[in-house]
N, C-alpha and C. Protein backbone atom coordinates (compact mmCIF):
# COMPACT_ATOMS: atom_id res chain seq x y z
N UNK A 1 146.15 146.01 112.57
CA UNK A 1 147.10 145.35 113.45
C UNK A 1 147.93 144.32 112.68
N UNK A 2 147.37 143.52 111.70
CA UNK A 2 148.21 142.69 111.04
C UNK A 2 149.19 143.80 109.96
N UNK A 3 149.85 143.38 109.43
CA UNK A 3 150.79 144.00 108.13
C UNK A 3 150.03 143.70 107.02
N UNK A 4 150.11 144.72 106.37
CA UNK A 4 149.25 144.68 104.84
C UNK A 4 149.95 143.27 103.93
N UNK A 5 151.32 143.25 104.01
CA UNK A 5 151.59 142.15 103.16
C UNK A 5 151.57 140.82 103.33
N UNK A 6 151.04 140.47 104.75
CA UNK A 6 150.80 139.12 105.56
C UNK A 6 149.13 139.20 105.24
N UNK A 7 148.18 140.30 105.18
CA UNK A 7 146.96 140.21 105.44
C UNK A 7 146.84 139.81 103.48
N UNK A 8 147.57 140.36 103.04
CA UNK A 8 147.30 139.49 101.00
C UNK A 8 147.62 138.39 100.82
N UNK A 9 149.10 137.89 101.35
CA UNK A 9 149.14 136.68 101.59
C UNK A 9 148.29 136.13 101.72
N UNK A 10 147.48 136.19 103.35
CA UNK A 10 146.86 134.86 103.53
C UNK A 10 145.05 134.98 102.66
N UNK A 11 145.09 136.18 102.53
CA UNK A 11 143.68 136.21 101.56
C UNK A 11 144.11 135.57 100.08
N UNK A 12 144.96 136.03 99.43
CA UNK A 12 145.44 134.93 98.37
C UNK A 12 145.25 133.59 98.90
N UNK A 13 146.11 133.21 99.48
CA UNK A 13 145.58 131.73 99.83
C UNK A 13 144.47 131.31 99.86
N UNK A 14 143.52 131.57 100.87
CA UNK A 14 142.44 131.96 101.09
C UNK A 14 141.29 131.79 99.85
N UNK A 15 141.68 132.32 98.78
CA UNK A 15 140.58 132.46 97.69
C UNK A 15 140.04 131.32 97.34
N UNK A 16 140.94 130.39 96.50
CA UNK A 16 140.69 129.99 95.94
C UNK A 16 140.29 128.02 96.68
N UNK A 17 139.97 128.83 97.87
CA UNK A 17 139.43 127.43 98.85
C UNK A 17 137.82 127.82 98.74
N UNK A 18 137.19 126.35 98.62
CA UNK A 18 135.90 125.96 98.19
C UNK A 18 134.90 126.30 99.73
N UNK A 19 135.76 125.75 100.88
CA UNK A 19 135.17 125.78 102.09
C UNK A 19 135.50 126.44 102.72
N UNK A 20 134.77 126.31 103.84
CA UNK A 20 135.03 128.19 104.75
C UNK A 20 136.15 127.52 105.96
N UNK A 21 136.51 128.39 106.24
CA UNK A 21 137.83 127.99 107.15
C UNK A 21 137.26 126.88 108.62
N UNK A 22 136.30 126.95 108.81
CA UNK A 22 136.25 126.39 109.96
C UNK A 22 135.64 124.98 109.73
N UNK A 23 135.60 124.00 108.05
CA UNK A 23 135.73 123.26 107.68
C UNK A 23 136.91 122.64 107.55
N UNK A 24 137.07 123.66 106.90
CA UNK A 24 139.01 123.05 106.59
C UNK A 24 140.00 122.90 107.94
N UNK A 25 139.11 123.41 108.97
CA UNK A 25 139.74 123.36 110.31
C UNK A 25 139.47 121.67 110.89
N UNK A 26 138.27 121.61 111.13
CA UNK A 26 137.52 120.63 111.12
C UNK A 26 138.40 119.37 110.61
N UNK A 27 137.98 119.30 109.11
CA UNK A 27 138.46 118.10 108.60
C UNK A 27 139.94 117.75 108.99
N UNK A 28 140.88 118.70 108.71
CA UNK A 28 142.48 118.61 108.83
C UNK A 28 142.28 118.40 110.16
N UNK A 29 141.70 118.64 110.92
CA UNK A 29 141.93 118.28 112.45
C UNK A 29 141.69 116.65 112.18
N UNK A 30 140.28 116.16 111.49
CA UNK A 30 139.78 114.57 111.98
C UNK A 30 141.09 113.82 110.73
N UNK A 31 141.49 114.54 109.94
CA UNK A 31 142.39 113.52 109.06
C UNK A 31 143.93 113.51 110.21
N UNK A 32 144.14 114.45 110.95
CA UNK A 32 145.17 114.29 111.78
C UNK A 32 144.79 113.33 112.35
N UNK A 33 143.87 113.50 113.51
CA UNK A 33 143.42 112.68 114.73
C UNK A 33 143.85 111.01 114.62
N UNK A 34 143.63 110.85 112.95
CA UNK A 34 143.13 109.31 112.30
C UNK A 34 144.43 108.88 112.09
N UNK A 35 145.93 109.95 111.67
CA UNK A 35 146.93 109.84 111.02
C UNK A 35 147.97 109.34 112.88
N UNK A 36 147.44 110.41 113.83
CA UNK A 36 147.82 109.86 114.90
C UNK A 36 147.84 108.49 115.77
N UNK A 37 146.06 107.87 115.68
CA UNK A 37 145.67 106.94 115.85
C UNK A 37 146.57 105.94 115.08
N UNK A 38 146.32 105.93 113.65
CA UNK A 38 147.09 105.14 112.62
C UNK A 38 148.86 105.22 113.24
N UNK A 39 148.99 105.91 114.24
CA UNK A 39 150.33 105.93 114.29
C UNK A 39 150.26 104.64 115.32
N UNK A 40 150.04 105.18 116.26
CA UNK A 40 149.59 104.50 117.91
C UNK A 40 149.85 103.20 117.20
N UNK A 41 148.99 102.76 116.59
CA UNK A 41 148.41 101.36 116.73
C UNK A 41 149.39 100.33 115.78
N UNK A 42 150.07 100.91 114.86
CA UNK A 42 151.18 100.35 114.22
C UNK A 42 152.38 99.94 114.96
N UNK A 43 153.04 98.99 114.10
CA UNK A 43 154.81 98.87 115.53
C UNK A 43 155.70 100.68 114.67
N UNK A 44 156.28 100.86 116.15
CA UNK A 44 157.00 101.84 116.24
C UNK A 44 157.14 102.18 115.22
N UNK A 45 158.25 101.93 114.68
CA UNK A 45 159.16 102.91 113.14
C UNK A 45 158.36 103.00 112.25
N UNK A 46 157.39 101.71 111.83
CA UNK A 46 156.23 101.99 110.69
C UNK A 46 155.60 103.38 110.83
N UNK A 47 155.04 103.06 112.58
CA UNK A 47 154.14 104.22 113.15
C UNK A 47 154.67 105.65 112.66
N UNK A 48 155.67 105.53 113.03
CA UNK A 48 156.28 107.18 112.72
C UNK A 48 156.51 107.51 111.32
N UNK A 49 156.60 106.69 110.59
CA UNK A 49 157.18 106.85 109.16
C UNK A 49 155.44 107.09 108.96
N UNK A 50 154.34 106.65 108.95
CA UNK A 50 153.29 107.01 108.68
C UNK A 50 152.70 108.06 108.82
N UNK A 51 152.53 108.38 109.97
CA UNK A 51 152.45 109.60 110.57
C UNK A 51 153.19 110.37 109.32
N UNK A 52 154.35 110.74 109.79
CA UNK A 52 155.26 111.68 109.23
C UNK A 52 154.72 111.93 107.55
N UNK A 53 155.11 111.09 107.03
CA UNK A 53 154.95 110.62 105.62
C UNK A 53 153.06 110.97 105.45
N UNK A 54 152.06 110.25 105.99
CA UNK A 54 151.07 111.01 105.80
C UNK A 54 150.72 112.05 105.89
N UNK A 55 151.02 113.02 106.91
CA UNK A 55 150.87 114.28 107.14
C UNK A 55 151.30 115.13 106.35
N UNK A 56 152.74 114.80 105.64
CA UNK A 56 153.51 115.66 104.62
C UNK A 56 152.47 115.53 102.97
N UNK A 57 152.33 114.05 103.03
CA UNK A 57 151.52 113.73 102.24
C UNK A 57 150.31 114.19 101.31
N UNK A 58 149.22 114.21 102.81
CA UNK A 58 147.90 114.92 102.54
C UNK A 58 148.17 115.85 103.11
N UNK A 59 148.52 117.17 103.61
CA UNK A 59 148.82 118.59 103.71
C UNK A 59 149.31 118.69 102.51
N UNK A 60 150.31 118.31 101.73
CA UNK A 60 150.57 118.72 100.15
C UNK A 60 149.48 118.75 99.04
N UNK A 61 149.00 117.37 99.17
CA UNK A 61 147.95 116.91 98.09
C UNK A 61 146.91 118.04 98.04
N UNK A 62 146.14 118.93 99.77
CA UNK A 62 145.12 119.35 100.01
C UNK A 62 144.73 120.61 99.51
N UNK A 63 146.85 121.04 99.55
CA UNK A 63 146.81 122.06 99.13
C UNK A 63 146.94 122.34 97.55
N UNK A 64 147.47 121.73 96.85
CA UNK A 64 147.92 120.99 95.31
C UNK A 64 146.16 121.09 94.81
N UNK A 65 145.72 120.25 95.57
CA UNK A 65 144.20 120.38 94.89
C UNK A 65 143.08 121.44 94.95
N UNK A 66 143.57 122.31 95.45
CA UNK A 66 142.83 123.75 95.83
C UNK A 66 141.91 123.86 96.99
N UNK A 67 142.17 122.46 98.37
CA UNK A 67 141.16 122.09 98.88
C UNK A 67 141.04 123.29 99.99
N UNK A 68 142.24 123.26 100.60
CA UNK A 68 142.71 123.85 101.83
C UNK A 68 144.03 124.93 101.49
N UNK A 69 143.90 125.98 102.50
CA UNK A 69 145.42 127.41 101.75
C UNK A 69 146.35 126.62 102.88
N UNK A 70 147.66 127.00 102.62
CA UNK A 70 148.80 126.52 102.75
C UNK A 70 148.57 126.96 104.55
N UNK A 71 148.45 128.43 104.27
CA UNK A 71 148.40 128.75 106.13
C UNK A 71 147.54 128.00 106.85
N UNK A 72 146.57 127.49 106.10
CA UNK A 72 145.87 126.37 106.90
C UNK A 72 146.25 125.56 107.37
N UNK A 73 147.28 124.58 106.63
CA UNK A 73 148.39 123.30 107.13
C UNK A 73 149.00 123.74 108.10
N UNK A 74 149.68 125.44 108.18
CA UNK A 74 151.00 125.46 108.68
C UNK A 74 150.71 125.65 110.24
N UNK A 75 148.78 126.24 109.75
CA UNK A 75 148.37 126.06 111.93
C UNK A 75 147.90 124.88 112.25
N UNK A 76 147.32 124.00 111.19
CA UNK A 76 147.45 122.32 111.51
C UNK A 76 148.77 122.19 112.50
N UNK A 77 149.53 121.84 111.60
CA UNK A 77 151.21 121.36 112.38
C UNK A 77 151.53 122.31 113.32
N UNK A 78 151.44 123.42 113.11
CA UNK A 78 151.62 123.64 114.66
C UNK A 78 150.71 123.24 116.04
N UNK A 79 149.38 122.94 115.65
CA UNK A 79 148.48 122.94 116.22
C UNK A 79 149.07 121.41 117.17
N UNK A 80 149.18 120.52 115.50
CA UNK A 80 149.63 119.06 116.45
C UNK A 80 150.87 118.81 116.78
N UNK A 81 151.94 119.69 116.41
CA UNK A 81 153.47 119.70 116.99
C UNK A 81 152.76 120.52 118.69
N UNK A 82 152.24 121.35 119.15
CA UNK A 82 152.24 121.88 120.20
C UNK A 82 151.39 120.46 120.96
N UNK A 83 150.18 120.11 120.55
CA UNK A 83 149.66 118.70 121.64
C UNK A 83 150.64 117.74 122.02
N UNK A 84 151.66 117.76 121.51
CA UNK A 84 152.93 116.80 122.08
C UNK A 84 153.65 117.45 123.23
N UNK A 85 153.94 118.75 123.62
CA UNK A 85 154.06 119.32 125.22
C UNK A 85 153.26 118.67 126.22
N UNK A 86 152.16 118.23 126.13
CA UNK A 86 151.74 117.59 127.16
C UNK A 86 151.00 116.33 126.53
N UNK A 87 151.38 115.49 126.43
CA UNK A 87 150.75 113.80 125.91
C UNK A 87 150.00 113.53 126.48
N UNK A 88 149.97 113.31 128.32
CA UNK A 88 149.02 112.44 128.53
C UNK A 88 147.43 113.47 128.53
N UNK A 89 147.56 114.91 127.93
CA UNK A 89 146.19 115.25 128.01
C UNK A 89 145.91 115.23 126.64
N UNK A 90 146.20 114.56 125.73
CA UNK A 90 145.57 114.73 123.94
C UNK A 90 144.58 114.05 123.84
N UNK A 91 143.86 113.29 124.59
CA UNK A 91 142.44 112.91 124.29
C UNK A 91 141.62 114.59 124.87
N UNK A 92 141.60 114.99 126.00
CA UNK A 92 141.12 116.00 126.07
C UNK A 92 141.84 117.17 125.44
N UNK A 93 142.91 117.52 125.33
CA UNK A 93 143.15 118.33 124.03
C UNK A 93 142.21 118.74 123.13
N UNK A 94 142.40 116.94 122.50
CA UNK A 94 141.21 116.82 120.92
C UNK A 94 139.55 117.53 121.14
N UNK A 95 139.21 117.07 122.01
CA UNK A 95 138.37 117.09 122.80
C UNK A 95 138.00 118.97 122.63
N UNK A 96 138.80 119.17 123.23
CA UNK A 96 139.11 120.98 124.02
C UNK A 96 138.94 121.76 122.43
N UNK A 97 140.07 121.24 121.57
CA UNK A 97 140.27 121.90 120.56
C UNK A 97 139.29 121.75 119.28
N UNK A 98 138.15 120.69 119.19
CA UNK A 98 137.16 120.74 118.15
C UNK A 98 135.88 121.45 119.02
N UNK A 99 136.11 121.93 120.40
CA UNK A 99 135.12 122.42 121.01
C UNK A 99 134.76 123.54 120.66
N UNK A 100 136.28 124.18 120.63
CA UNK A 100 136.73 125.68 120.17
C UNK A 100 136.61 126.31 119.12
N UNK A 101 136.70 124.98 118.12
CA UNK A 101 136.68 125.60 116.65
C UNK A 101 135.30 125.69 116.39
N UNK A 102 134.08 124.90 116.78
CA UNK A 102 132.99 124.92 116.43
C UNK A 102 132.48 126.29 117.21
N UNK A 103 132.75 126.44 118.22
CA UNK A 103 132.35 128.34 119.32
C UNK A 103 132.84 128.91 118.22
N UNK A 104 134.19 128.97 117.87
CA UNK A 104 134.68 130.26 117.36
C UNK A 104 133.99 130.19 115.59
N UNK A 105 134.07 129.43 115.52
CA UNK A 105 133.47 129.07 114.00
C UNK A 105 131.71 129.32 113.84
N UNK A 106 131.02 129.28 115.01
CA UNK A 106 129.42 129.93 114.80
C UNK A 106 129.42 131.23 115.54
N UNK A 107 130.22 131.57 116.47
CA UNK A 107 129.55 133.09 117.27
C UNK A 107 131.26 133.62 117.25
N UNK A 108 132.19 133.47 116.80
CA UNK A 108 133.58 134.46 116.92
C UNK A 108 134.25 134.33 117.98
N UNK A 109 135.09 135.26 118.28
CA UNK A 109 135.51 135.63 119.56
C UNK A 109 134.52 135.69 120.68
N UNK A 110 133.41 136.13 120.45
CA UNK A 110 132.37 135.93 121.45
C UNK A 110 132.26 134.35 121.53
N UNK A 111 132.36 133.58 120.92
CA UNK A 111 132.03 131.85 121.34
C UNK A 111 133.35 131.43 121.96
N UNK A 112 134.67 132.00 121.38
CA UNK A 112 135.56 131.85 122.09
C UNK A 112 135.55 132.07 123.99
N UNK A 113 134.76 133.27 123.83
CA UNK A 113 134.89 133.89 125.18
C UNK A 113 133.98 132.93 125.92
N UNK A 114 132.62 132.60 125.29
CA UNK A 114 131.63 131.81 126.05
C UNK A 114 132.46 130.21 126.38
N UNK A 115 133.16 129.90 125.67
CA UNK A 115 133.66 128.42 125.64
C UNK A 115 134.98 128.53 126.98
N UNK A 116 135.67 129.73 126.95
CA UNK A 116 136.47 129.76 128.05
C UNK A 116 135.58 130.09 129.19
N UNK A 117 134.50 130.79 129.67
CA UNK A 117 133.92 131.49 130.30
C UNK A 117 133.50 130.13 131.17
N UNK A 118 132.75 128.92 130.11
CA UNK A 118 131.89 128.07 130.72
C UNK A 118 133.16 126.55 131.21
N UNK A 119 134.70 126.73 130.66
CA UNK A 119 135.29 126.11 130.84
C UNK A 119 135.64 126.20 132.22
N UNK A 120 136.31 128.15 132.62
CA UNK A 120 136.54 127.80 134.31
C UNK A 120 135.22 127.39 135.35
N UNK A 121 134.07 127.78 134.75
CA UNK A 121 132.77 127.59 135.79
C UNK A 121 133.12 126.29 136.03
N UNK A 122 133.44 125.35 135.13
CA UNK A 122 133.57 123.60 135.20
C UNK A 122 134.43 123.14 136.05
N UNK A 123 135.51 124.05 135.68
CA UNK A 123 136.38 123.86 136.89
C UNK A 123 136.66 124.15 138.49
N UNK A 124 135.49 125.02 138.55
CA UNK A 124 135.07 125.71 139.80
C UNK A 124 134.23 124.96 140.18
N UNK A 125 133.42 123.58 139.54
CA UNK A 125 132.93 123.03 140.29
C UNK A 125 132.67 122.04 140.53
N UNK A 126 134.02 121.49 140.11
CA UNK A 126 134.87 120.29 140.57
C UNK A 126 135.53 120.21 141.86
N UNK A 127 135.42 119.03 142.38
CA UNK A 127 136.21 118.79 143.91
C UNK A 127 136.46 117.16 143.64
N UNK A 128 138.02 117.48 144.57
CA UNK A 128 139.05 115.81 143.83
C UNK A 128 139.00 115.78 146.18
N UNK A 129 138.38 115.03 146.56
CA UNK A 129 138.56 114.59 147.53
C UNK A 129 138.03 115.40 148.47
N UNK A 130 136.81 116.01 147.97
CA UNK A 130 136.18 116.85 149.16
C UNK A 130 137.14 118.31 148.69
N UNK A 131 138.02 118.59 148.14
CA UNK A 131 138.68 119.99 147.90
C UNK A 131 137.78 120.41 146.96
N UNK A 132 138.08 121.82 147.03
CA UNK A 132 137.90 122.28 145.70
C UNK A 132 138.83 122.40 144.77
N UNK A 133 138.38 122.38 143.15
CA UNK A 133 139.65 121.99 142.11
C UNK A 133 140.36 122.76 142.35
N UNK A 134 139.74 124.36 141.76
CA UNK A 134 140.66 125.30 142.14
C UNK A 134 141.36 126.35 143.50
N UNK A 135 140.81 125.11 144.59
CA UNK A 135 141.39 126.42 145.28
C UNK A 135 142.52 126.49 145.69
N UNK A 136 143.45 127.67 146.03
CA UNK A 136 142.70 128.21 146.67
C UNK A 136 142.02 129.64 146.25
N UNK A 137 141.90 129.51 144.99
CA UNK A 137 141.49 130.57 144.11
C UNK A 137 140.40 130.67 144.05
N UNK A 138 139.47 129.72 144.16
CA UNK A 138 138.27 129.57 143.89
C UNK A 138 137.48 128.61 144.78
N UNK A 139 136.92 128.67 145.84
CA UNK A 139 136.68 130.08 146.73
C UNK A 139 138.02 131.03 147.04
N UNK A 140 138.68 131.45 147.39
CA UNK A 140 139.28 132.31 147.65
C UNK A 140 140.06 132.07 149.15
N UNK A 141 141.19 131.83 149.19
CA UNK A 141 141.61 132.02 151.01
C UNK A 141 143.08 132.93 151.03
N UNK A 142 142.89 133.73 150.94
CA UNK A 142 144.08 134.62 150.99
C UNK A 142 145.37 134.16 151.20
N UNK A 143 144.91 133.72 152.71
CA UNK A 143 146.38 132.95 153.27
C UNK A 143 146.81 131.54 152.59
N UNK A 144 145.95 131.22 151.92
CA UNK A 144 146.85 129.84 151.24
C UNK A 144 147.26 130.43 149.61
N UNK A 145 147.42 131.86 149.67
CA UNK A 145 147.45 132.00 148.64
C UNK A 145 149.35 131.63 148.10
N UNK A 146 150.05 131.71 149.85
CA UNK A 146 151.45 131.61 149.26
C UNK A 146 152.15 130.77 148.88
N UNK A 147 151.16 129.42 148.24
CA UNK A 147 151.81 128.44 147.45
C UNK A 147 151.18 128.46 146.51
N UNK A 148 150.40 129.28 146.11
CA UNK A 148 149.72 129.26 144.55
C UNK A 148 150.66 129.34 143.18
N UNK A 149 151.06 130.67 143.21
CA UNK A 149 151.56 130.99 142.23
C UNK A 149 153.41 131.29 142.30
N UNK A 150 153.79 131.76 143.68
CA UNK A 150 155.26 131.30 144.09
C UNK A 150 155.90 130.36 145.11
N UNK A 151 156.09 129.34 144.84
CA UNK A 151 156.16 128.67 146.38
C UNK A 151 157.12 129.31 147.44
N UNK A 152 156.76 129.56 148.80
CA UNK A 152 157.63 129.98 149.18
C UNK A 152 158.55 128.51 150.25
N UNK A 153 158.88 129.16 150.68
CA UNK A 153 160.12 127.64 151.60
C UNK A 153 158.98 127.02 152.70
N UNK A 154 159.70 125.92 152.71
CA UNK A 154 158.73 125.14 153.74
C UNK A 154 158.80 125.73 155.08
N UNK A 155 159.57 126.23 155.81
CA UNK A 155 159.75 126.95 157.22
C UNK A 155 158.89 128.13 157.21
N UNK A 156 158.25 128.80 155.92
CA UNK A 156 157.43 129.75 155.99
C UNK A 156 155.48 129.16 155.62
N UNK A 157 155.46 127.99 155.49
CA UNK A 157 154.38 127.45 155.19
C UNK A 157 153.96 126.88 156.95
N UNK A 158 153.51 127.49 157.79
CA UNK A 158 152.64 126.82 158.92
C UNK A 158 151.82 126.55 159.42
N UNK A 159 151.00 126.27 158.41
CA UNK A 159 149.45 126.23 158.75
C UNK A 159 149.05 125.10 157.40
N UNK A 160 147.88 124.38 157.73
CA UNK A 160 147.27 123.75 156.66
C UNK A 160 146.67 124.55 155.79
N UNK A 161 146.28 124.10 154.51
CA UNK A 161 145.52 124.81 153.51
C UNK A 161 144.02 124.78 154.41
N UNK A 162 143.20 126.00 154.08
CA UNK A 162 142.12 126.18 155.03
C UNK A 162 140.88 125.07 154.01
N UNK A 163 141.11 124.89 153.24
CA UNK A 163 140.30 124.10 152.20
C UNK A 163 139.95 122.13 152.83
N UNK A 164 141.54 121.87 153.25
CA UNK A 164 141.48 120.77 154.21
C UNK A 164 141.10 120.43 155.24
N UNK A 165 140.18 120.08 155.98
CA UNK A 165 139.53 119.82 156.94
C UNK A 165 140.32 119.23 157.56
N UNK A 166 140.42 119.89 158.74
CA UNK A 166 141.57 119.02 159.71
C UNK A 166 141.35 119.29 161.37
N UNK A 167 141.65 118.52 162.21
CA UNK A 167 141.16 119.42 163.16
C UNK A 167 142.28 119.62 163.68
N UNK A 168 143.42 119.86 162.98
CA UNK A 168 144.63 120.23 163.94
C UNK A 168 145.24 121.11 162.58
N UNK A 169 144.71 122.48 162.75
CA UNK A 169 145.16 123.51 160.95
C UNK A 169 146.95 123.90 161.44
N UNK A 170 147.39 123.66 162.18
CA UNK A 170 149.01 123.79 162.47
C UNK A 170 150.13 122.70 161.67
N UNK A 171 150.62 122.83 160.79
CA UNK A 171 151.73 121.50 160.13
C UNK A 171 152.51 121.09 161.02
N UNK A 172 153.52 120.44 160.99
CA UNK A 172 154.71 119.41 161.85
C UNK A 172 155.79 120.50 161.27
N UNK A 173 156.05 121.06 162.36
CA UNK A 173 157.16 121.88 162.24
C UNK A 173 158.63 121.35 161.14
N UNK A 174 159.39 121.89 160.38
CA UNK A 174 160.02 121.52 159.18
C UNK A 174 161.62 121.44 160.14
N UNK A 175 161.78 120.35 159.22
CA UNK A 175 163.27 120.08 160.30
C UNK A 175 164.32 120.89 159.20
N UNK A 176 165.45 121.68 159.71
CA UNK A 176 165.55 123.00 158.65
C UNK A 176 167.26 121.38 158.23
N UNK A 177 167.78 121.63 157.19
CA UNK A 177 168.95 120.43 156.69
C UNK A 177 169.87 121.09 157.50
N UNK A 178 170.77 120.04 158.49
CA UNK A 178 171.96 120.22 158.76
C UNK A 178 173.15 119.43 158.40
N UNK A 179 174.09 119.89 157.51
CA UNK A 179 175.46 119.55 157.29
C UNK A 179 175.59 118.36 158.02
N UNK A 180 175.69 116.97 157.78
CA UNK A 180 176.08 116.24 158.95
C UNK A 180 177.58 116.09 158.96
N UNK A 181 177.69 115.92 159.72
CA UNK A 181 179.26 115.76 160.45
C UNK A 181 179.97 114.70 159.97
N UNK A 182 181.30 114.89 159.93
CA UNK A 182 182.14 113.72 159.81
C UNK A 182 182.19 112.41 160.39
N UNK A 183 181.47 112.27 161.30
CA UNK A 183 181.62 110.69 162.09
C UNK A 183 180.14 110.56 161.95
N UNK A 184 178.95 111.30 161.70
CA UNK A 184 177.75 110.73 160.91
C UNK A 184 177.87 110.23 159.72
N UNK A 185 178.73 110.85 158.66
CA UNK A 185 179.31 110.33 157.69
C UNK A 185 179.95 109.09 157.62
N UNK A 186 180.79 108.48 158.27
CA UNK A 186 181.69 107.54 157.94
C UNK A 186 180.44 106.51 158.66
N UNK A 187 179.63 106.99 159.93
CA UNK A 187 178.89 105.08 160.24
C UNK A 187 177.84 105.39 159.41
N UNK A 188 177.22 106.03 158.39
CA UNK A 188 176.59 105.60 157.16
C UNK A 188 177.17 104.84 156.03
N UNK A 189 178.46 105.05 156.24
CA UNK A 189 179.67 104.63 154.97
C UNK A 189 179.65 102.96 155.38
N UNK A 190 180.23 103.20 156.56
CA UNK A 190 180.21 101.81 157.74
C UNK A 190 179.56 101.00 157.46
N UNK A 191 178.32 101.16 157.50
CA UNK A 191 176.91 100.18 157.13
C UNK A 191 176.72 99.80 156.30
């Protein structure tokens, strides 16, 4: 499935590293983590010039010294250019992503699979206010299924989610927008 001349590539690289990849995963992850922190905690422009400047830094040096192969860095940086799509989850990110490398790094794709497997159970059995996290997927309610994945318009939503305990499962009918008129217009202007 890969191309023969991408699969020499990265085995060239590859060789002449001392440690097995899911070290070199490891470490470049905790020398990031530290290079991030070190960012945080500095004033601004320093922060970034550090960051930046370290990362270019020791990803060069690591590779210069035969520590780590180049494709190693280049899924580093992507790894920590992609945790910036969502900021406020990079403590659990970090978290998520040294979880992964250690599954996939002792049992393979099979630890991969066990680490996602035992991730949704976690989430299945969580509840934020008496709900369940996931539902309405998990348990399952058919009918609330039509704000899951497409929302549809509010005039077609009439009923509560069955997950909410309510003793009145009917919503407040949706007032549909009407155009207001010219003399509603001007005594808003008025005021």
């Amino acid at each position: 499935m890969i191309p023969s001349n991408l699969l020499v590539t990265m085995a060239a690289a590859r060789e002449g590293t001392p440690f097995p990849a899911v070290m070199d995963v490891i470490g470049m992850g905790i020398v990031y983590e530290i290079l991030q922190e070190a960012g945080i905690r500095l004033p601004r422009p320093v922060g970034q010039a550090v960051s930046i400047v370290g990362a270019l830094v020791i990803g060069e040096s690591a590779v210069s010294a035969g520590l780590i192969g180049a494709p190693m860095v280049i899924v580093i940086a992507i790894t920590a250019i992609s945790s910036f799509v969502i900021p406020s989850l990079t403590e659990v990110g970090t978290i998520m992503r040294f979880y992964y490398v250690f599954l996939a790094g002792f049992l393979g794709l099979f630890g991969i699979m066990i680490g996602v497997a035992s991730f949704i159970s976690h989430l299945a059995s969580l509840h934020s206010f008496g709900v369940p996290y996931l539902s309405p997927l998990a348990p399952i309610y058919i009918s609330d299924l039509k704000d899951t994945f497409i929302r549809v318009p509010w005039w077609a939503m009439k009923t509560r989610p069955k997950a909410i305990v309510s003793p009145n499962g009917v919503r407040q009918e949706s007032k549909k927008f009407e155009k207001p008129t010219e003399e509603e217009n001007n005594e808003v202007l008025n005021k």
